[in-house]
C-alpha atoms as a PDB file:
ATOM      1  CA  UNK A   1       3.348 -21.822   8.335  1.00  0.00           C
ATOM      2  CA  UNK A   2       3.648 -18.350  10.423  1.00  0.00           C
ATOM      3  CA  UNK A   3       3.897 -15.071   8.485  1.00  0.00           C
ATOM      4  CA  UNK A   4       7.122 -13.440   9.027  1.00  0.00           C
ATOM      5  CA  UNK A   5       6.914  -9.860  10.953  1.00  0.00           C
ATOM      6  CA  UNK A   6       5.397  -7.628   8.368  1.00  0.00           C
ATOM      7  CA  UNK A   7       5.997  -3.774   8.424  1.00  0.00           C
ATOM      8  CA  UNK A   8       3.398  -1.642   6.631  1.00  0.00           C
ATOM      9  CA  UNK A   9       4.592   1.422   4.657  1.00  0.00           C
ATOM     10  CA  UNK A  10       1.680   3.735   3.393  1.00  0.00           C
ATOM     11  CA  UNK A  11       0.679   7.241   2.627  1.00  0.00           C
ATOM     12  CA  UNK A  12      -2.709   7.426   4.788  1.00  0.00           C
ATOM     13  CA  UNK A  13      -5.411   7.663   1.821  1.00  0.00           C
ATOM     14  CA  UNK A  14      -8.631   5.918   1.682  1.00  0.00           C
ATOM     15  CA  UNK A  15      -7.566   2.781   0.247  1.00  0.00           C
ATOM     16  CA  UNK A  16      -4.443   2.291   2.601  1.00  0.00           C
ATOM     17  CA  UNK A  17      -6.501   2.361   5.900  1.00  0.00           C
ATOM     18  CA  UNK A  18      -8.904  -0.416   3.794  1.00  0.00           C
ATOM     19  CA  UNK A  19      -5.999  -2.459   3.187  1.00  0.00           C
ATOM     20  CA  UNK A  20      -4.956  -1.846   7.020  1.00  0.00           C
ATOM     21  CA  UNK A  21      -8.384  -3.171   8.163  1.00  0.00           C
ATOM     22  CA  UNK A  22      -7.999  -5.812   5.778  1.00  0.00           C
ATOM     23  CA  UNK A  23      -4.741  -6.932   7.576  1.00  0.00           C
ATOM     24  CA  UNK A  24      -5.443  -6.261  10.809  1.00  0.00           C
ATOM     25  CA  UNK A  25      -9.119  -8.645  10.333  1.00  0.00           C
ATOM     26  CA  UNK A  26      -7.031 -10.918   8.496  1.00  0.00           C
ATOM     27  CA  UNK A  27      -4.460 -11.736  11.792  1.00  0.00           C
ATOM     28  CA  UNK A  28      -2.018 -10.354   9.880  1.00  0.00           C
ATOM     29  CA  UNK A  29      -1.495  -7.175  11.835  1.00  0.00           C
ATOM     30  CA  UNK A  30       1.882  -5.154  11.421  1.00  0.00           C
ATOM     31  CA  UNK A  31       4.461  -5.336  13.482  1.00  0.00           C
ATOM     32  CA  UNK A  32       5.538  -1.313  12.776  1.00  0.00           C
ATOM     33  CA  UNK A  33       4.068   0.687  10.136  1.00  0.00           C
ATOM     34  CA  UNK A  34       6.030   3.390   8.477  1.00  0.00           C
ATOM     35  CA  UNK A  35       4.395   6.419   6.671  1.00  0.00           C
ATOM     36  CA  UNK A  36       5.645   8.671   3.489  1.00  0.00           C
ATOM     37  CA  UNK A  37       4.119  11.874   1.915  1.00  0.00           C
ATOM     38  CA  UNK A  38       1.904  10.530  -1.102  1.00  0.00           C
ATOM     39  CA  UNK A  39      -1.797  10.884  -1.518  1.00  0.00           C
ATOM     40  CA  UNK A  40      -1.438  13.294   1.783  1.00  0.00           C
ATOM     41  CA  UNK A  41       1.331  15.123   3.370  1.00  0.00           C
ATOM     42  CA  UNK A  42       3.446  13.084   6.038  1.00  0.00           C
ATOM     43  CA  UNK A  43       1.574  14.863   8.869  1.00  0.00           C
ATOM     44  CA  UNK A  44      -1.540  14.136   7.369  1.00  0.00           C
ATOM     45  CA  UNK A  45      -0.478  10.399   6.433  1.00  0.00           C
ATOM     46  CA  UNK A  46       1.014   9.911  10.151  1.00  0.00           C
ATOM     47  CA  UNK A  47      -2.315  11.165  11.357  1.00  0.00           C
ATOM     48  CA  UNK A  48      -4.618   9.027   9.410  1.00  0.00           C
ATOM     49  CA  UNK A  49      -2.814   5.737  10.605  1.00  0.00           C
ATOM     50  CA  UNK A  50      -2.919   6.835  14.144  1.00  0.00           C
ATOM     51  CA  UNK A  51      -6.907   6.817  13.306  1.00  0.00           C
ATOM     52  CA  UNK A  52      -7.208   3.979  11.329  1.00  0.00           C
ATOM     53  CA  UNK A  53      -5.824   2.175  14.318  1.00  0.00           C
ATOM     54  CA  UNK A  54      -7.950   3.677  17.247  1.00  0.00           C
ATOM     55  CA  UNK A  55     -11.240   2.697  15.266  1.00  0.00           C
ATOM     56  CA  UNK A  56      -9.983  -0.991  14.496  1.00  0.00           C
ATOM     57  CA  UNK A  57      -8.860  -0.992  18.688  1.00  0.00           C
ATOM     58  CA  UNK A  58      -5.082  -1.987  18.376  1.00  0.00           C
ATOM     59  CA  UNK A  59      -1.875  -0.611  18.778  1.00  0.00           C
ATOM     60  CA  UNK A  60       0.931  -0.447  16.160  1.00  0.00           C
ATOM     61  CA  UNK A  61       4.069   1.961  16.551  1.00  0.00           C
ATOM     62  CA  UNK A  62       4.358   4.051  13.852  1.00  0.00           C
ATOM     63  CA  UNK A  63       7.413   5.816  12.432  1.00  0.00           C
ATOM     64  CA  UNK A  64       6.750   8.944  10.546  1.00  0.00           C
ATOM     65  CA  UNK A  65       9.384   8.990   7.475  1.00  0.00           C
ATOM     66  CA  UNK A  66       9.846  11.004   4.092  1.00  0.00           C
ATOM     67  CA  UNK A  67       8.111  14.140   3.652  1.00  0.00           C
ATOM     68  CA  UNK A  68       9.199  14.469   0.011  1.00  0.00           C
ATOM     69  CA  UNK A  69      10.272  12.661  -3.051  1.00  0.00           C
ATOM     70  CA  UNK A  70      14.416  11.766  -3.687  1.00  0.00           C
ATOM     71  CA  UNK A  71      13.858  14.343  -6.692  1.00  0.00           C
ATOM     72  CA  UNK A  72      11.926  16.311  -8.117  1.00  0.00           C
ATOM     73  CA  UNK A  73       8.266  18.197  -6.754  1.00  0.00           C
ATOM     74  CA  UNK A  74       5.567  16.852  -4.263  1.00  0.00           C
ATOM     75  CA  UNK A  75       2.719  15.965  -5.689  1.00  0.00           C
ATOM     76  CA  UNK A  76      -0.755  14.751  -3.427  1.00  0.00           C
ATOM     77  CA  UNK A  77      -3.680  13.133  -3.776  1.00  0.00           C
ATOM     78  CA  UNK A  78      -6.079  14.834  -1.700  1.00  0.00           C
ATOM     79  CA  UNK A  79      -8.430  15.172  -5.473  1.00  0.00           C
ATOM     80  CA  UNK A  80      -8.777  11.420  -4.837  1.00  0.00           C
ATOM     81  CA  UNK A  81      -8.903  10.717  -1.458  1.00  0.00           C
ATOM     82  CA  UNK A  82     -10.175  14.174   0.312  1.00  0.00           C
ATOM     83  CA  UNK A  83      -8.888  16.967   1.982  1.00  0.00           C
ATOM     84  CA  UNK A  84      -8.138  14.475   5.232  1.00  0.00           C
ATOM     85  CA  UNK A  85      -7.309  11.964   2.959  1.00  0.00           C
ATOM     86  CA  UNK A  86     -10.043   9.581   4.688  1.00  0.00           C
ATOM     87  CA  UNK A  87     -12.694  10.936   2.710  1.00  0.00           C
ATOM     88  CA  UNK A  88     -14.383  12.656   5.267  1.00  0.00           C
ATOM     89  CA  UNK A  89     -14.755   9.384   7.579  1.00  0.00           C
ATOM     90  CA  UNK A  90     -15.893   9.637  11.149  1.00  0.00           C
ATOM     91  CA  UNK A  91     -12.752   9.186  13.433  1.00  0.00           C
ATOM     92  CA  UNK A  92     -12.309   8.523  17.554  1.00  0.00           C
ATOM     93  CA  UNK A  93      -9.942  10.446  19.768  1.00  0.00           C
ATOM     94  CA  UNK A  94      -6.750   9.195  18.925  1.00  0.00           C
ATOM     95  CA  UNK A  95      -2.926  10.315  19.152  1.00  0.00           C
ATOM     96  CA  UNK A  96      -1.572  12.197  16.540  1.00  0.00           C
ATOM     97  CA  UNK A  97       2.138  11.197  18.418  1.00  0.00           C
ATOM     98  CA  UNK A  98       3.998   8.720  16.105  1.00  0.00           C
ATOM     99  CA  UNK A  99       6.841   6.374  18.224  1.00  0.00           C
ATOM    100  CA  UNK A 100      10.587   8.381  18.678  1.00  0.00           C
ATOM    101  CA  UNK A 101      12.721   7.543  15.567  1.00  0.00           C
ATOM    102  CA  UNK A 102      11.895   8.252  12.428  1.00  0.00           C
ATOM    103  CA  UNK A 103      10.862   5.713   9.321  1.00  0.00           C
ATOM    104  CA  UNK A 104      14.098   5.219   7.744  1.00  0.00           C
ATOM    105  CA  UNK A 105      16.046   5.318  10.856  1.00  0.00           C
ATOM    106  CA  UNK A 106      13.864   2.872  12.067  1.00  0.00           C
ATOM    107  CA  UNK A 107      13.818   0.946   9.353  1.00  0.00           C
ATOM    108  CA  UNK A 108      17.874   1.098   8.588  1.00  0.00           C
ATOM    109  CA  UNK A 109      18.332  -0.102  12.827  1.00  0.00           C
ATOM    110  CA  UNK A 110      15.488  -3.131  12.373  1.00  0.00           C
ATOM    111  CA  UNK A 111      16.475  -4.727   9.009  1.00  0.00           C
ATOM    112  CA  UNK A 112      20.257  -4.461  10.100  1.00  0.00           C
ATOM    113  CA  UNK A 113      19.442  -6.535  13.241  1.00  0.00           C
ATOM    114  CA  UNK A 114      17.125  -8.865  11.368  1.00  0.00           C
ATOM    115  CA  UNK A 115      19.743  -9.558   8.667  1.00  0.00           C
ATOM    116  CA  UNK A 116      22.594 -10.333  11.908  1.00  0.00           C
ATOM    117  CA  UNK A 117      19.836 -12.532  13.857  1.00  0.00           C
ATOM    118  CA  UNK A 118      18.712 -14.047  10.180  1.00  0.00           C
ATOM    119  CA  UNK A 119      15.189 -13.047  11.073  1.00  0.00           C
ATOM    120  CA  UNK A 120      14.235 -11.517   7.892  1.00  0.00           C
ATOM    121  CA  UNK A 121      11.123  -8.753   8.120  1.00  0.00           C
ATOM    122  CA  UNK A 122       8.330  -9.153   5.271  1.00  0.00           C
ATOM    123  CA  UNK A 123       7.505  -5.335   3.479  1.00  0.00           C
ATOM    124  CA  UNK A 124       3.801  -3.941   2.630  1.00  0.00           C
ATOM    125  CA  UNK A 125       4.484  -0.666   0.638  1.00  0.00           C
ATOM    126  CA  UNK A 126       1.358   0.488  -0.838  1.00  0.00           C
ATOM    127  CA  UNK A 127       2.787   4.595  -1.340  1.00  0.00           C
ATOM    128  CA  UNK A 128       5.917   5.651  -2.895  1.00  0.00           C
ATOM    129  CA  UNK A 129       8.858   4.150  -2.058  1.00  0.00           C
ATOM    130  CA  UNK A 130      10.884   6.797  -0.665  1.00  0.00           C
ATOM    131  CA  UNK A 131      11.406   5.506   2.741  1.00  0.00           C
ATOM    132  CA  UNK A 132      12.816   1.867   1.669  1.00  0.00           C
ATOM    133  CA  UNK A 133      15.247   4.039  -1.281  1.00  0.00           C
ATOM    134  CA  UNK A 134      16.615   6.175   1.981  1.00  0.00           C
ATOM    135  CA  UNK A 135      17.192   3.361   3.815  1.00  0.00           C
ATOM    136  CA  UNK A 136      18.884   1.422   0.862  1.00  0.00           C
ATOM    137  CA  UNK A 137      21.456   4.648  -0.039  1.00  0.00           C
ATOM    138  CA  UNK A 138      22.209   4.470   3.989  1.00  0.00           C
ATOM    139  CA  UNK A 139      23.001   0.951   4.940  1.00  0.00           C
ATOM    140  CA  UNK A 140      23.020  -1.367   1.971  1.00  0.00           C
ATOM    141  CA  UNK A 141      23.222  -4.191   4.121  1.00  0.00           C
ATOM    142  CA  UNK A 142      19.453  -4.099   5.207  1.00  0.00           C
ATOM    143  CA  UNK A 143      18.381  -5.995   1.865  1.00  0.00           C
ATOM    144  CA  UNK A 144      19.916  -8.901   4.062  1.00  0.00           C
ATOM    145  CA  UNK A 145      17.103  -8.566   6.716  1.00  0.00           C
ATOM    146  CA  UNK A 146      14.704  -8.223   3.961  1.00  0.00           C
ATOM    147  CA  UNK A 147      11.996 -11.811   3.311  1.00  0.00           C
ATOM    148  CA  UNK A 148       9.291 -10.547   0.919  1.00  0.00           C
ATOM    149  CA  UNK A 149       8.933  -7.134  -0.548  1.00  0.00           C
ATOM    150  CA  UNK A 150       5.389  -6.243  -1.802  1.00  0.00           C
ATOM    151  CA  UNK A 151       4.963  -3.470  -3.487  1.00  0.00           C
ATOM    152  CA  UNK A 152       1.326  -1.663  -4.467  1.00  0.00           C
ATOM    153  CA  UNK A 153       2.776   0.217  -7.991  1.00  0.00           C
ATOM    154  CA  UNK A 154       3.123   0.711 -11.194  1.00  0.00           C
ATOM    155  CA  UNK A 155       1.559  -0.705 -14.779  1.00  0.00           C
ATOM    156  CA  UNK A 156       1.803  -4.004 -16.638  1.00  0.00           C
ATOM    157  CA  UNK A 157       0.494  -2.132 -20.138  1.00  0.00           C
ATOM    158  CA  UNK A 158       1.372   1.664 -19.741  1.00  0.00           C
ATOM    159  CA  UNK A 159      -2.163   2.655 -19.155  1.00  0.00           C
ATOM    160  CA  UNK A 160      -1.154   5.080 -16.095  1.00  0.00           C
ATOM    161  CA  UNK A 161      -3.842   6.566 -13.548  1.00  0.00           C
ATOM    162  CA  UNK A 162      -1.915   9.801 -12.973  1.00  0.00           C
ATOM    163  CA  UNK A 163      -0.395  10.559 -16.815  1.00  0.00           C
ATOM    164  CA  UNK A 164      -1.476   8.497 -19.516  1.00  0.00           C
ATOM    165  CA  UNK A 165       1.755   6.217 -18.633  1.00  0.00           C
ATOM    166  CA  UNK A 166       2.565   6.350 -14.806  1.00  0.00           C
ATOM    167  CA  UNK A 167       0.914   4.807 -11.748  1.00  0.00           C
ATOM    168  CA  UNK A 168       0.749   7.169  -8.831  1.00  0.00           C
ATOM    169  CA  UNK A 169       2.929   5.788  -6.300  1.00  0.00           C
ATOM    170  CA  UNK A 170       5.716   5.244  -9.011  1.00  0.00           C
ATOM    171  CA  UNK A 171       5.268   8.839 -10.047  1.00  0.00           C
ATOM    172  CA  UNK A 172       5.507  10.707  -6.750  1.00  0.00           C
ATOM    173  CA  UNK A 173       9.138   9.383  -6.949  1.00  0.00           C
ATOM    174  CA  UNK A 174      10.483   7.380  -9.671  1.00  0.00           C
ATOM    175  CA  UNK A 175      14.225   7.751  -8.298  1.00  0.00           C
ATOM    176  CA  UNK A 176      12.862   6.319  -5.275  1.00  0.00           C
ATOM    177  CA  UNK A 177      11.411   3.574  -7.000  1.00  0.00           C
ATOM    178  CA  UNK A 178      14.357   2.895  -9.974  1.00  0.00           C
ATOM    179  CA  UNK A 179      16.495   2.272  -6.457  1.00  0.00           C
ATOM    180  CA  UNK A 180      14.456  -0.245  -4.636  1.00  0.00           C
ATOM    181  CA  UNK A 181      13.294  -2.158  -7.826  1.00  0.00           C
ATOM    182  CA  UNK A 182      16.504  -2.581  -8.978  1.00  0.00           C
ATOM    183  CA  UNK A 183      17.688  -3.653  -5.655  1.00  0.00           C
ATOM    184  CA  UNK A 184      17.992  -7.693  -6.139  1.00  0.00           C
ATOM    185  CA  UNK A 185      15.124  -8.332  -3.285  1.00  0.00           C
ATOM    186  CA  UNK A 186      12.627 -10.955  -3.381  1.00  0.00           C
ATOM    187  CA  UNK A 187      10.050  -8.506  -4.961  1.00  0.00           C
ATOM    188  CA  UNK A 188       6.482  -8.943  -6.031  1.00  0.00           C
ATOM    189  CA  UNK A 189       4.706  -5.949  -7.538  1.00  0.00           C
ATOM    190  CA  UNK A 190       1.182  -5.703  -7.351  1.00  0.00           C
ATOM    191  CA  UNK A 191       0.428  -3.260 -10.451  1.00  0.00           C
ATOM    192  CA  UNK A 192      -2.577  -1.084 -11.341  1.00  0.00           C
ATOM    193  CA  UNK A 193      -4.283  -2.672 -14.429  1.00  0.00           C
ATOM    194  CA  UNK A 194      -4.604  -5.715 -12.207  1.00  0.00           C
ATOM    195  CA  UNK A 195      -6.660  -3.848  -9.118  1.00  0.00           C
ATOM    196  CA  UNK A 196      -8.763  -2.001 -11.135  1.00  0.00           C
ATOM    197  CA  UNK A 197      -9.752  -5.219 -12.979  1.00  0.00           C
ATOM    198  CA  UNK A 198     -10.880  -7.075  -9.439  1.00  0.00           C
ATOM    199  CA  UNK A 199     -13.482  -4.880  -8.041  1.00  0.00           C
ATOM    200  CA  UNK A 200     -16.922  -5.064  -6.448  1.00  0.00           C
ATOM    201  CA  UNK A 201     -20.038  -4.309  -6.910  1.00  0.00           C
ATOM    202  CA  UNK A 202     -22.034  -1.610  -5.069  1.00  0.00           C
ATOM    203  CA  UNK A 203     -24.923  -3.760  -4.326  1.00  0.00           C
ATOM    204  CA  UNK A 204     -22.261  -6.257  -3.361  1.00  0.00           C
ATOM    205  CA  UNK A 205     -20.501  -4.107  -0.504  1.00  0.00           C
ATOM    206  CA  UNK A 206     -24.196  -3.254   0.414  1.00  0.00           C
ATOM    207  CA  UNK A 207     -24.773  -6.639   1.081  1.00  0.00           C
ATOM    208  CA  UNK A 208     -21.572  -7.059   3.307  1.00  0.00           C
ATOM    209  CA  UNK A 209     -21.875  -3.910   5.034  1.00  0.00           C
ATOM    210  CA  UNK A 210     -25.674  -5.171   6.357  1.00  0.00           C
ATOM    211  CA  UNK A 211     -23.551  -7.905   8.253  1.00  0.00           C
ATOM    212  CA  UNK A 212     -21.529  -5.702   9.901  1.00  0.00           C
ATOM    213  CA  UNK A 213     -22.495  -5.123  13.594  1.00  0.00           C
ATOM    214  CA  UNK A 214     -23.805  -1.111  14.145  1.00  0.00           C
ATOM    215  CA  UNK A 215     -21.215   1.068  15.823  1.00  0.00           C
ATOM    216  CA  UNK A 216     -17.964   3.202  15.174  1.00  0.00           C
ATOM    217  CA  UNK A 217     -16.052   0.586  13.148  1.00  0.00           C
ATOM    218  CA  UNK A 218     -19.050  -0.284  10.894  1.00  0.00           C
ATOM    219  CA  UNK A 219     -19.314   4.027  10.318  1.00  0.00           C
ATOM    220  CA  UNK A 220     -15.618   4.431   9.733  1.00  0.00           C
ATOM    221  CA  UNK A 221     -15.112   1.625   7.010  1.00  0.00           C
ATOM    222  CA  UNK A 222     -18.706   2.279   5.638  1.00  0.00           C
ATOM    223  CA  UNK A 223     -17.536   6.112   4.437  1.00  0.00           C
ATOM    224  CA  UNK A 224     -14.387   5.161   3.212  1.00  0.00           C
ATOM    225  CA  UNK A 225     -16.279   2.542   0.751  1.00  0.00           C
ATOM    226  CA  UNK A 226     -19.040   5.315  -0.091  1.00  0.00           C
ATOM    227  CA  UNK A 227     -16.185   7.596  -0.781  1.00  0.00           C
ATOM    228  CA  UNK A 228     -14.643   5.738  -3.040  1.00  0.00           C
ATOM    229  CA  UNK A 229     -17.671   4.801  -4.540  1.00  0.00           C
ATOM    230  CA  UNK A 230     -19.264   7.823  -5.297  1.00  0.00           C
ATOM    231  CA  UNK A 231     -16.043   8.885  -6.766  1.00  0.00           C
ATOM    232  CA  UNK A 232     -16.208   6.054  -9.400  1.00  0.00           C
ATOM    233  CA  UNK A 233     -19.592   6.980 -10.116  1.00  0.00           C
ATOM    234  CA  UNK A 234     -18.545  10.711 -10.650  1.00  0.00           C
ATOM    235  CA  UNK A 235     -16.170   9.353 -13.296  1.00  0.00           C
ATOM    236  CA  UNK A 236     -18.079   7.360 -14.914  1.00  0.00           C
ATOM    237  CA  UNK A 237     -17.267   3.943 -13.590  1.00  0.00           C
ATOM    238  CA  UNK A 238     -20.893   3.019 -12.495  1.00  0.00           C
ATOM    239  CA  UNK A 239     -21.344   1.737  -8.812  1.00  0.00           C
ATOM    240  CA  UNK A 240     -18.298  -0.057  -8.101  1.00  0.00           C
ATOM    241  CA  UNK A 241     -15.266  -0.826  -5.494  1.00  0.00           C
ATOM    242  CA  UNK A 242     -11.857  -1.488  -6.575  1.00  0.00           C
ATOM    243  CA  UNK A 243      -9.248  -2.822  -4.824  1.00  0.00           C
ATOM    244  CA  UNK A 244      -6.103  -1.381  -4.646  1.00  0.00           C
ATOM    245  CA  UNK A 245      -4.441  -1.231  -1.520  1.00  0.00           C
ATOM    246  CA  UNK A 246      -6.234  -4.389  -0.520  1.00  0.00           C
ATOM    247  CA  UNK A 247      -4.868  -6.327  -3.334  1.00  0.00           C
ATOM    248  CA  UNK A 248      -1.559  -5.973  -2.171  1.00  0.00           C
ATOM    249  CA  UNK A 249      -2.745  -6.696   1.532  1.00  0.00           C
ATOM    250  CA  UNK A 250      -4.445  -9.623   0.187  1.00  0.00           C
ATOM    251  CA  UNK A 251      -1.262 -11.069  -0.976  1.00  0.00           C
ATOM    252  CA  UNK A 252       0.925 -10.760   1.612  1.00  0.00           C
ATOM    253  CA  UNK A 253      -2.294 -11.987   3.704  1.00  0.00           C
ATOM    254  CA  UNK A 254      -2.805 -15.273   1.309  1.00  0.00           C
ATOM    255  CA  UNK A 255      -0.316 -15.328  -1.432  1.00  0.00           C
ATOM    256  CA  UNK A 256      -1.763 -18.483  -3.001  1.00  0.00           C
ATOM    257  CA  UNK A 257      -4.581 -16.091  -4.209  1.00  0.00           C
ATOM    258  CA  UNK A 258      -2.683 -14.913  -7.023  1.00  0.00           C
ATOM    259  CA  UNK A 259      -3.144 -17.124 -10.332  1.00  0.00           C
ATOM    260  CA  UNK A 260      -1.610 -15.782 -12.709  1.00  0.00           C
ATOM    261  CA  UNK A 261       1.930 -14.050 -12.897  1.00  0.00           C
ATOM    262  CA  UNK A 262       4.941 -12.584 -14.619  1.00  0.00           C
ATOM    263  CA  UNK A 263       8.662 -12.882 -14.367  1.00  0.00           C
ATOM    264  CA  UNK A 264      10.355  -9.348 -15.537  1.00  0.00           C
ATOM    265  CA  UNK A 265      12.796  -6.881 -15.288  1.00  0.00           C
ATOM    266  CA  UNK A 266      10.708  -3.418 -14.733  1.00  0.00           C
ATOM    267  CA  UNK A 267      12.538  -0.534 -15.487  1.00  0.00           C
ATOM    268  CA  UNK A 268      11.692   2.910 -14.293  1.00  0.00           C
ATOM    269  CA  UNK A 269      11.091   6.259 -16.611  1.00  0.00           C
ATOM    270  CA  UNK A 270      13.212   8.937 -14.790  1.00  0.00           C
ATOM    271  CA  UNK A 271      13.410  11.589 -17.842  1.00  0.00           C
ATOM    272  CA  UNK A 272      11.260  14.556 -17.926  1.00  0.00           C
ATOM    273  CA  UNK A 273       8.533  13.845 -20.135  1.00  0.00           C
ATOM    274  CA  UNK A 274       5.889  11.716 -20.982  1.00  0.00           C
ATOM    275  CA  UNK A 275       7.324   8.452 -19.706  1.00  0.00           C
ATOM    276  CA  UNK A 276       8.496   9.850 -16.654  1.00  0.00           C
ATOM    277  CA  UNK A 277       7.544   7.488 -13.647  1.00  0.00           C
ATOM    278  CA  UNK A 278       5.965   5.189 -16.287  1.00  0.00           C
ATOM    279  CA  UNK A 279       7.384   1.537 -15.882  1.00  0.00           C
ATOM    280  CA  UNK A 280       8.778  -1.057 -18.523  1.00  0.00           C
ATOM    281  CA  UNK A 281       7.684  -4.242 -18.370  1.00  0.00           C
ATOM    282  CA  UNK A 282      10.610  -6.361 -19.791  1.00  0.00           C
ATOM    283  CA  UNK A 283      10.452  -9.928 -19.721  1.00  0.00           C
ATOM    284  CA  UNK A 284      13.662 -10.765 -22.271  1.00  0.00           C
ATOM    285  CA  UNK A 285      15.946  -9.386 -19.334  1.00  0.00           C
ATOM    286  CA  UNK A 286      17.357  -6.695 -21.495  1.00  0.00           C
ATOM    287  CA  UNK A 287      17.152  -3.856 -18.911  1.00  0.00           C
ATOM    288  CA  UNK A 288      19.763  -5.769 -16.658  1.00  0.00           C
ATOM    289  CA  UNK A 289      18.099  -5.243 -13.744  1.00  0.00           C
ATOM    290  CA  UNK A 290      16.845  -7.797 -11.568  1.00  0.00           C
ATOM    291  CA  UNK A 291      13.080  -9.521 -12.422  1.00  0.00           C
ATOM    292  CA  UNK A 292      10.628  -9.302  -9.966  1.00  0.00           C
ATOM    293  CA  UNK A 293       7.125 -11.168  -9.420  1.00  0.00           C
ATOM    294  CA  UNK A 294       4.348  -8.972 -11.614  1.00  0.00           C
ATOM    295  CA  UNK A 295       1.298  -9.980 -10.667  1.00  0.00           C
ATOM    296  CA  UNK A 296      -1.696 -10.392 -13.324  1.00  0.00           C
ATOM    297  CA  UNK A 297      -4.640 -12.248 -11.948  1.00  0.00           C
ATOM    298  CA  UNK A 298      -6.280 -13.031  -8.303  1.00  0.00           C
ATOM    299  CA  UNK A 299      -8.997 -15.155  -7.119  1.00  0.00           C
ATOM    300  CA  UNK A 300     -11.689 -12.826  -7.193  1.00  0.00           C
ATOM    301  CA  UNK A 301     -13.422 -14.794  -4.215  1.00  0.00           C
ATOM    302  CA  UNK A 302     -10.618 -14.749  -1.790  1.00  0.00           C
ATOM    303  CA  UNK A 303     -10.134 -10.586  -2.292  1.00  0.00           C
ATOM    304  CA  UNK A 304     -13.703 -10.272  -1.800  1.00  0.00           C
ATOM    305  CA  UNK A 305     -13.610 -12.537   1.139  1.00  0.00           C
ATOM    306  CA  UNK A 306     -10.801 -10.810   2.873  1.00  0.00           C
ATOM    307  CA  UNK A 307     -12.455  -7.390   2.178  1.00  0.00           C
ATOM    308  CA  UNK A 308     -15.723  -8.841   3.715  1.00  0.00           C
ATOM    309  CA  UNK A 309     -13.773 -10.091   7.027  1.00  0.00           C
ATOM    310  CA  UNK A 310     -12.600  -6.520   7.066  1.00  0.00           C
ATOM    311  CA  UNK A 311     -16.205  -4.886   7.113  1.00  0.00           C
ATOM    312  CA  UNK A 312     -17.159  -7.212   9.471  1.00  0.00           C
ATOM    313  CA  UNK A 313     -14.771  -7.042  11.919  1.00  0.00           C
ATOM    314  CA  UNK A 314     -14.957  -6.578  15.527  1.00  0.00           C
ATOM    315  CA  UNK A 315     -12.300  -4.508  17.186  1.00  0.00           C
ATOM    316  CA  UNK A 316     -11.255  -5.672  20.702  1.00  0.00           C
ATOM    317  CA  UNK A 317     -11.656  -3.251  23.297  1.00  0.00           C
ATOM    318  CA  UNK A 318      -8.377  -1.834  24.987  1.00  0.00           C
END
């Protein structure tokens, strides 16, 4: 069966121009890609697409959208992901224009018509989720043009990689993300215990990056893995790739690699505090809000294939 159109909404770090690769090797290419402030600023995040893009050879519009959270203070990533938020990987001339209209204007005018021609547009969103919350308080009506919402956030168990309790994309805006998970849609939330678990091995990605033919592409998507890796190694997680990004890109790639899921209500900590941007799991139904799909377990062979595809990849000249 096709895929439905899919639009891509990310905030340009390390692991969202992986999962871009991944989707783009994958034939699963966006149709539009939005961008949000997160683990860069907007600018930064709008940039980083714009490269990701020229060094995979294909052309995507993208609509620059929320430079800060609903509430609250920006936060960033750059700790994580480096100053460009690429890590310091090699880039090609490139744009730095994004298309006319901006994210959620874009996306308020392109749901709207999908929901009147029932043509229903498939959502990636693998930073906060400020742009889709906009768009939601504005026109209502788009969850109608709405298939699948994926969704790269959050915890199953509480065990947070920001605060002790909160996943970073849930944390850079909670009100942002209390509004779009407790918006009824067709929802399946690819948490963080779950990527951290899949990962790869460093002699592993070795092995996959010596099939990958010489040249820009092969330079680009071999820093971003060393970046990440010698991060993990720096915190004491030995040699090692996770993916996190590419999960979710994995499943809205091939959904039938998930094995194992959940059926909950996930509520969203907006209080100052501790639980703040922490979420609750809550399969009895008792936070009245509608369940979405939590996903728990993966075939490890199918991420690691579709990561593989990625490194080995070919971009088409243009």
């Amino acid at each position: 069966m096709a895929h439905r159109r899919l639009i891509l909404d990310t905030d340009g770090g390390v692991d969202d121009a992986q999962a871009l690769l991944l989707l783009i090797a994958a034939g699963r290419t966006p149709w539009a890609i939005t961008t949000v402030f997160g683990n860069v600023s907007l600018a930064a995040a709008t940039t980083n697409v714009l490269a990701v893009l020229a060094v995979a050879g294909t052309a995507v519009p993208v609509h620059a959208g929320a430079d800060r959270p609903l509430v609250g203070e920006l936060i960033d990533a750059r700790h994580v992901h480096g100053e460009d938020g690429l890590g310091g990987a090699p880039r090609p001339p490139h744009s730095d224009q994004p298309a006319g209209s901006d994210a959620v204007e874009f996306l308020v005018a392109t749901l709207l018509q999908a929901a009147a021609d029932r043509d229903p547009v498939d959502l990636l969103m693998i930073g906060p989720l400020s742009n889709l919350a906009l768009a939601l308080r504005r026109a209502p009506g788009i969850a109608a043009g709405i298939g699948q919402l994926i969704v790269m956030g959050g915890t199953l168990h509480g065990r947070g990689n920001v605060t002790p309790a909160a996943e970073f994309n849930i944390f850079a805006d909670p009100e942002a993300a209390a509004i779009v998970l407790g918006a009824g849609l067709d929802t399946t939330v690819v948490p963080w215990e779950p990527c951290v678990a899949h990962d790869l091995e460093g002699v592993e990605v070795d092995r996959l990056f010596g099939q990958a033919t010489d040249g820009a592409y092969k330079a680009f998507a071999r820093a971003l893995a060393d970046h990440d890796r010698r991060r993990h190694v720096h915190h004491g997680h030995g040699d090692r790739l996770f993916f996190i990004d590419p999960f979710a890109a994995a499943v809205a790639v091939e959904p039938a690699i998930v094995t194992r899921s959940l059926r909950a209500s996930l509520g969203v900590g907006l209080a100052p505090g501790l639980t703040r941007g922490m979420t609750i799991v809550d399969p009895s139904g008792r936070l009245g809000t509608p369940p979405v799909t939590l996903v728990e377990e993966a075939r490890r062979d199918r991420l690691t294939a579709l990561y593989a595809a990625s490194v080995v990849y070919l971009p088409q000249t243009r």
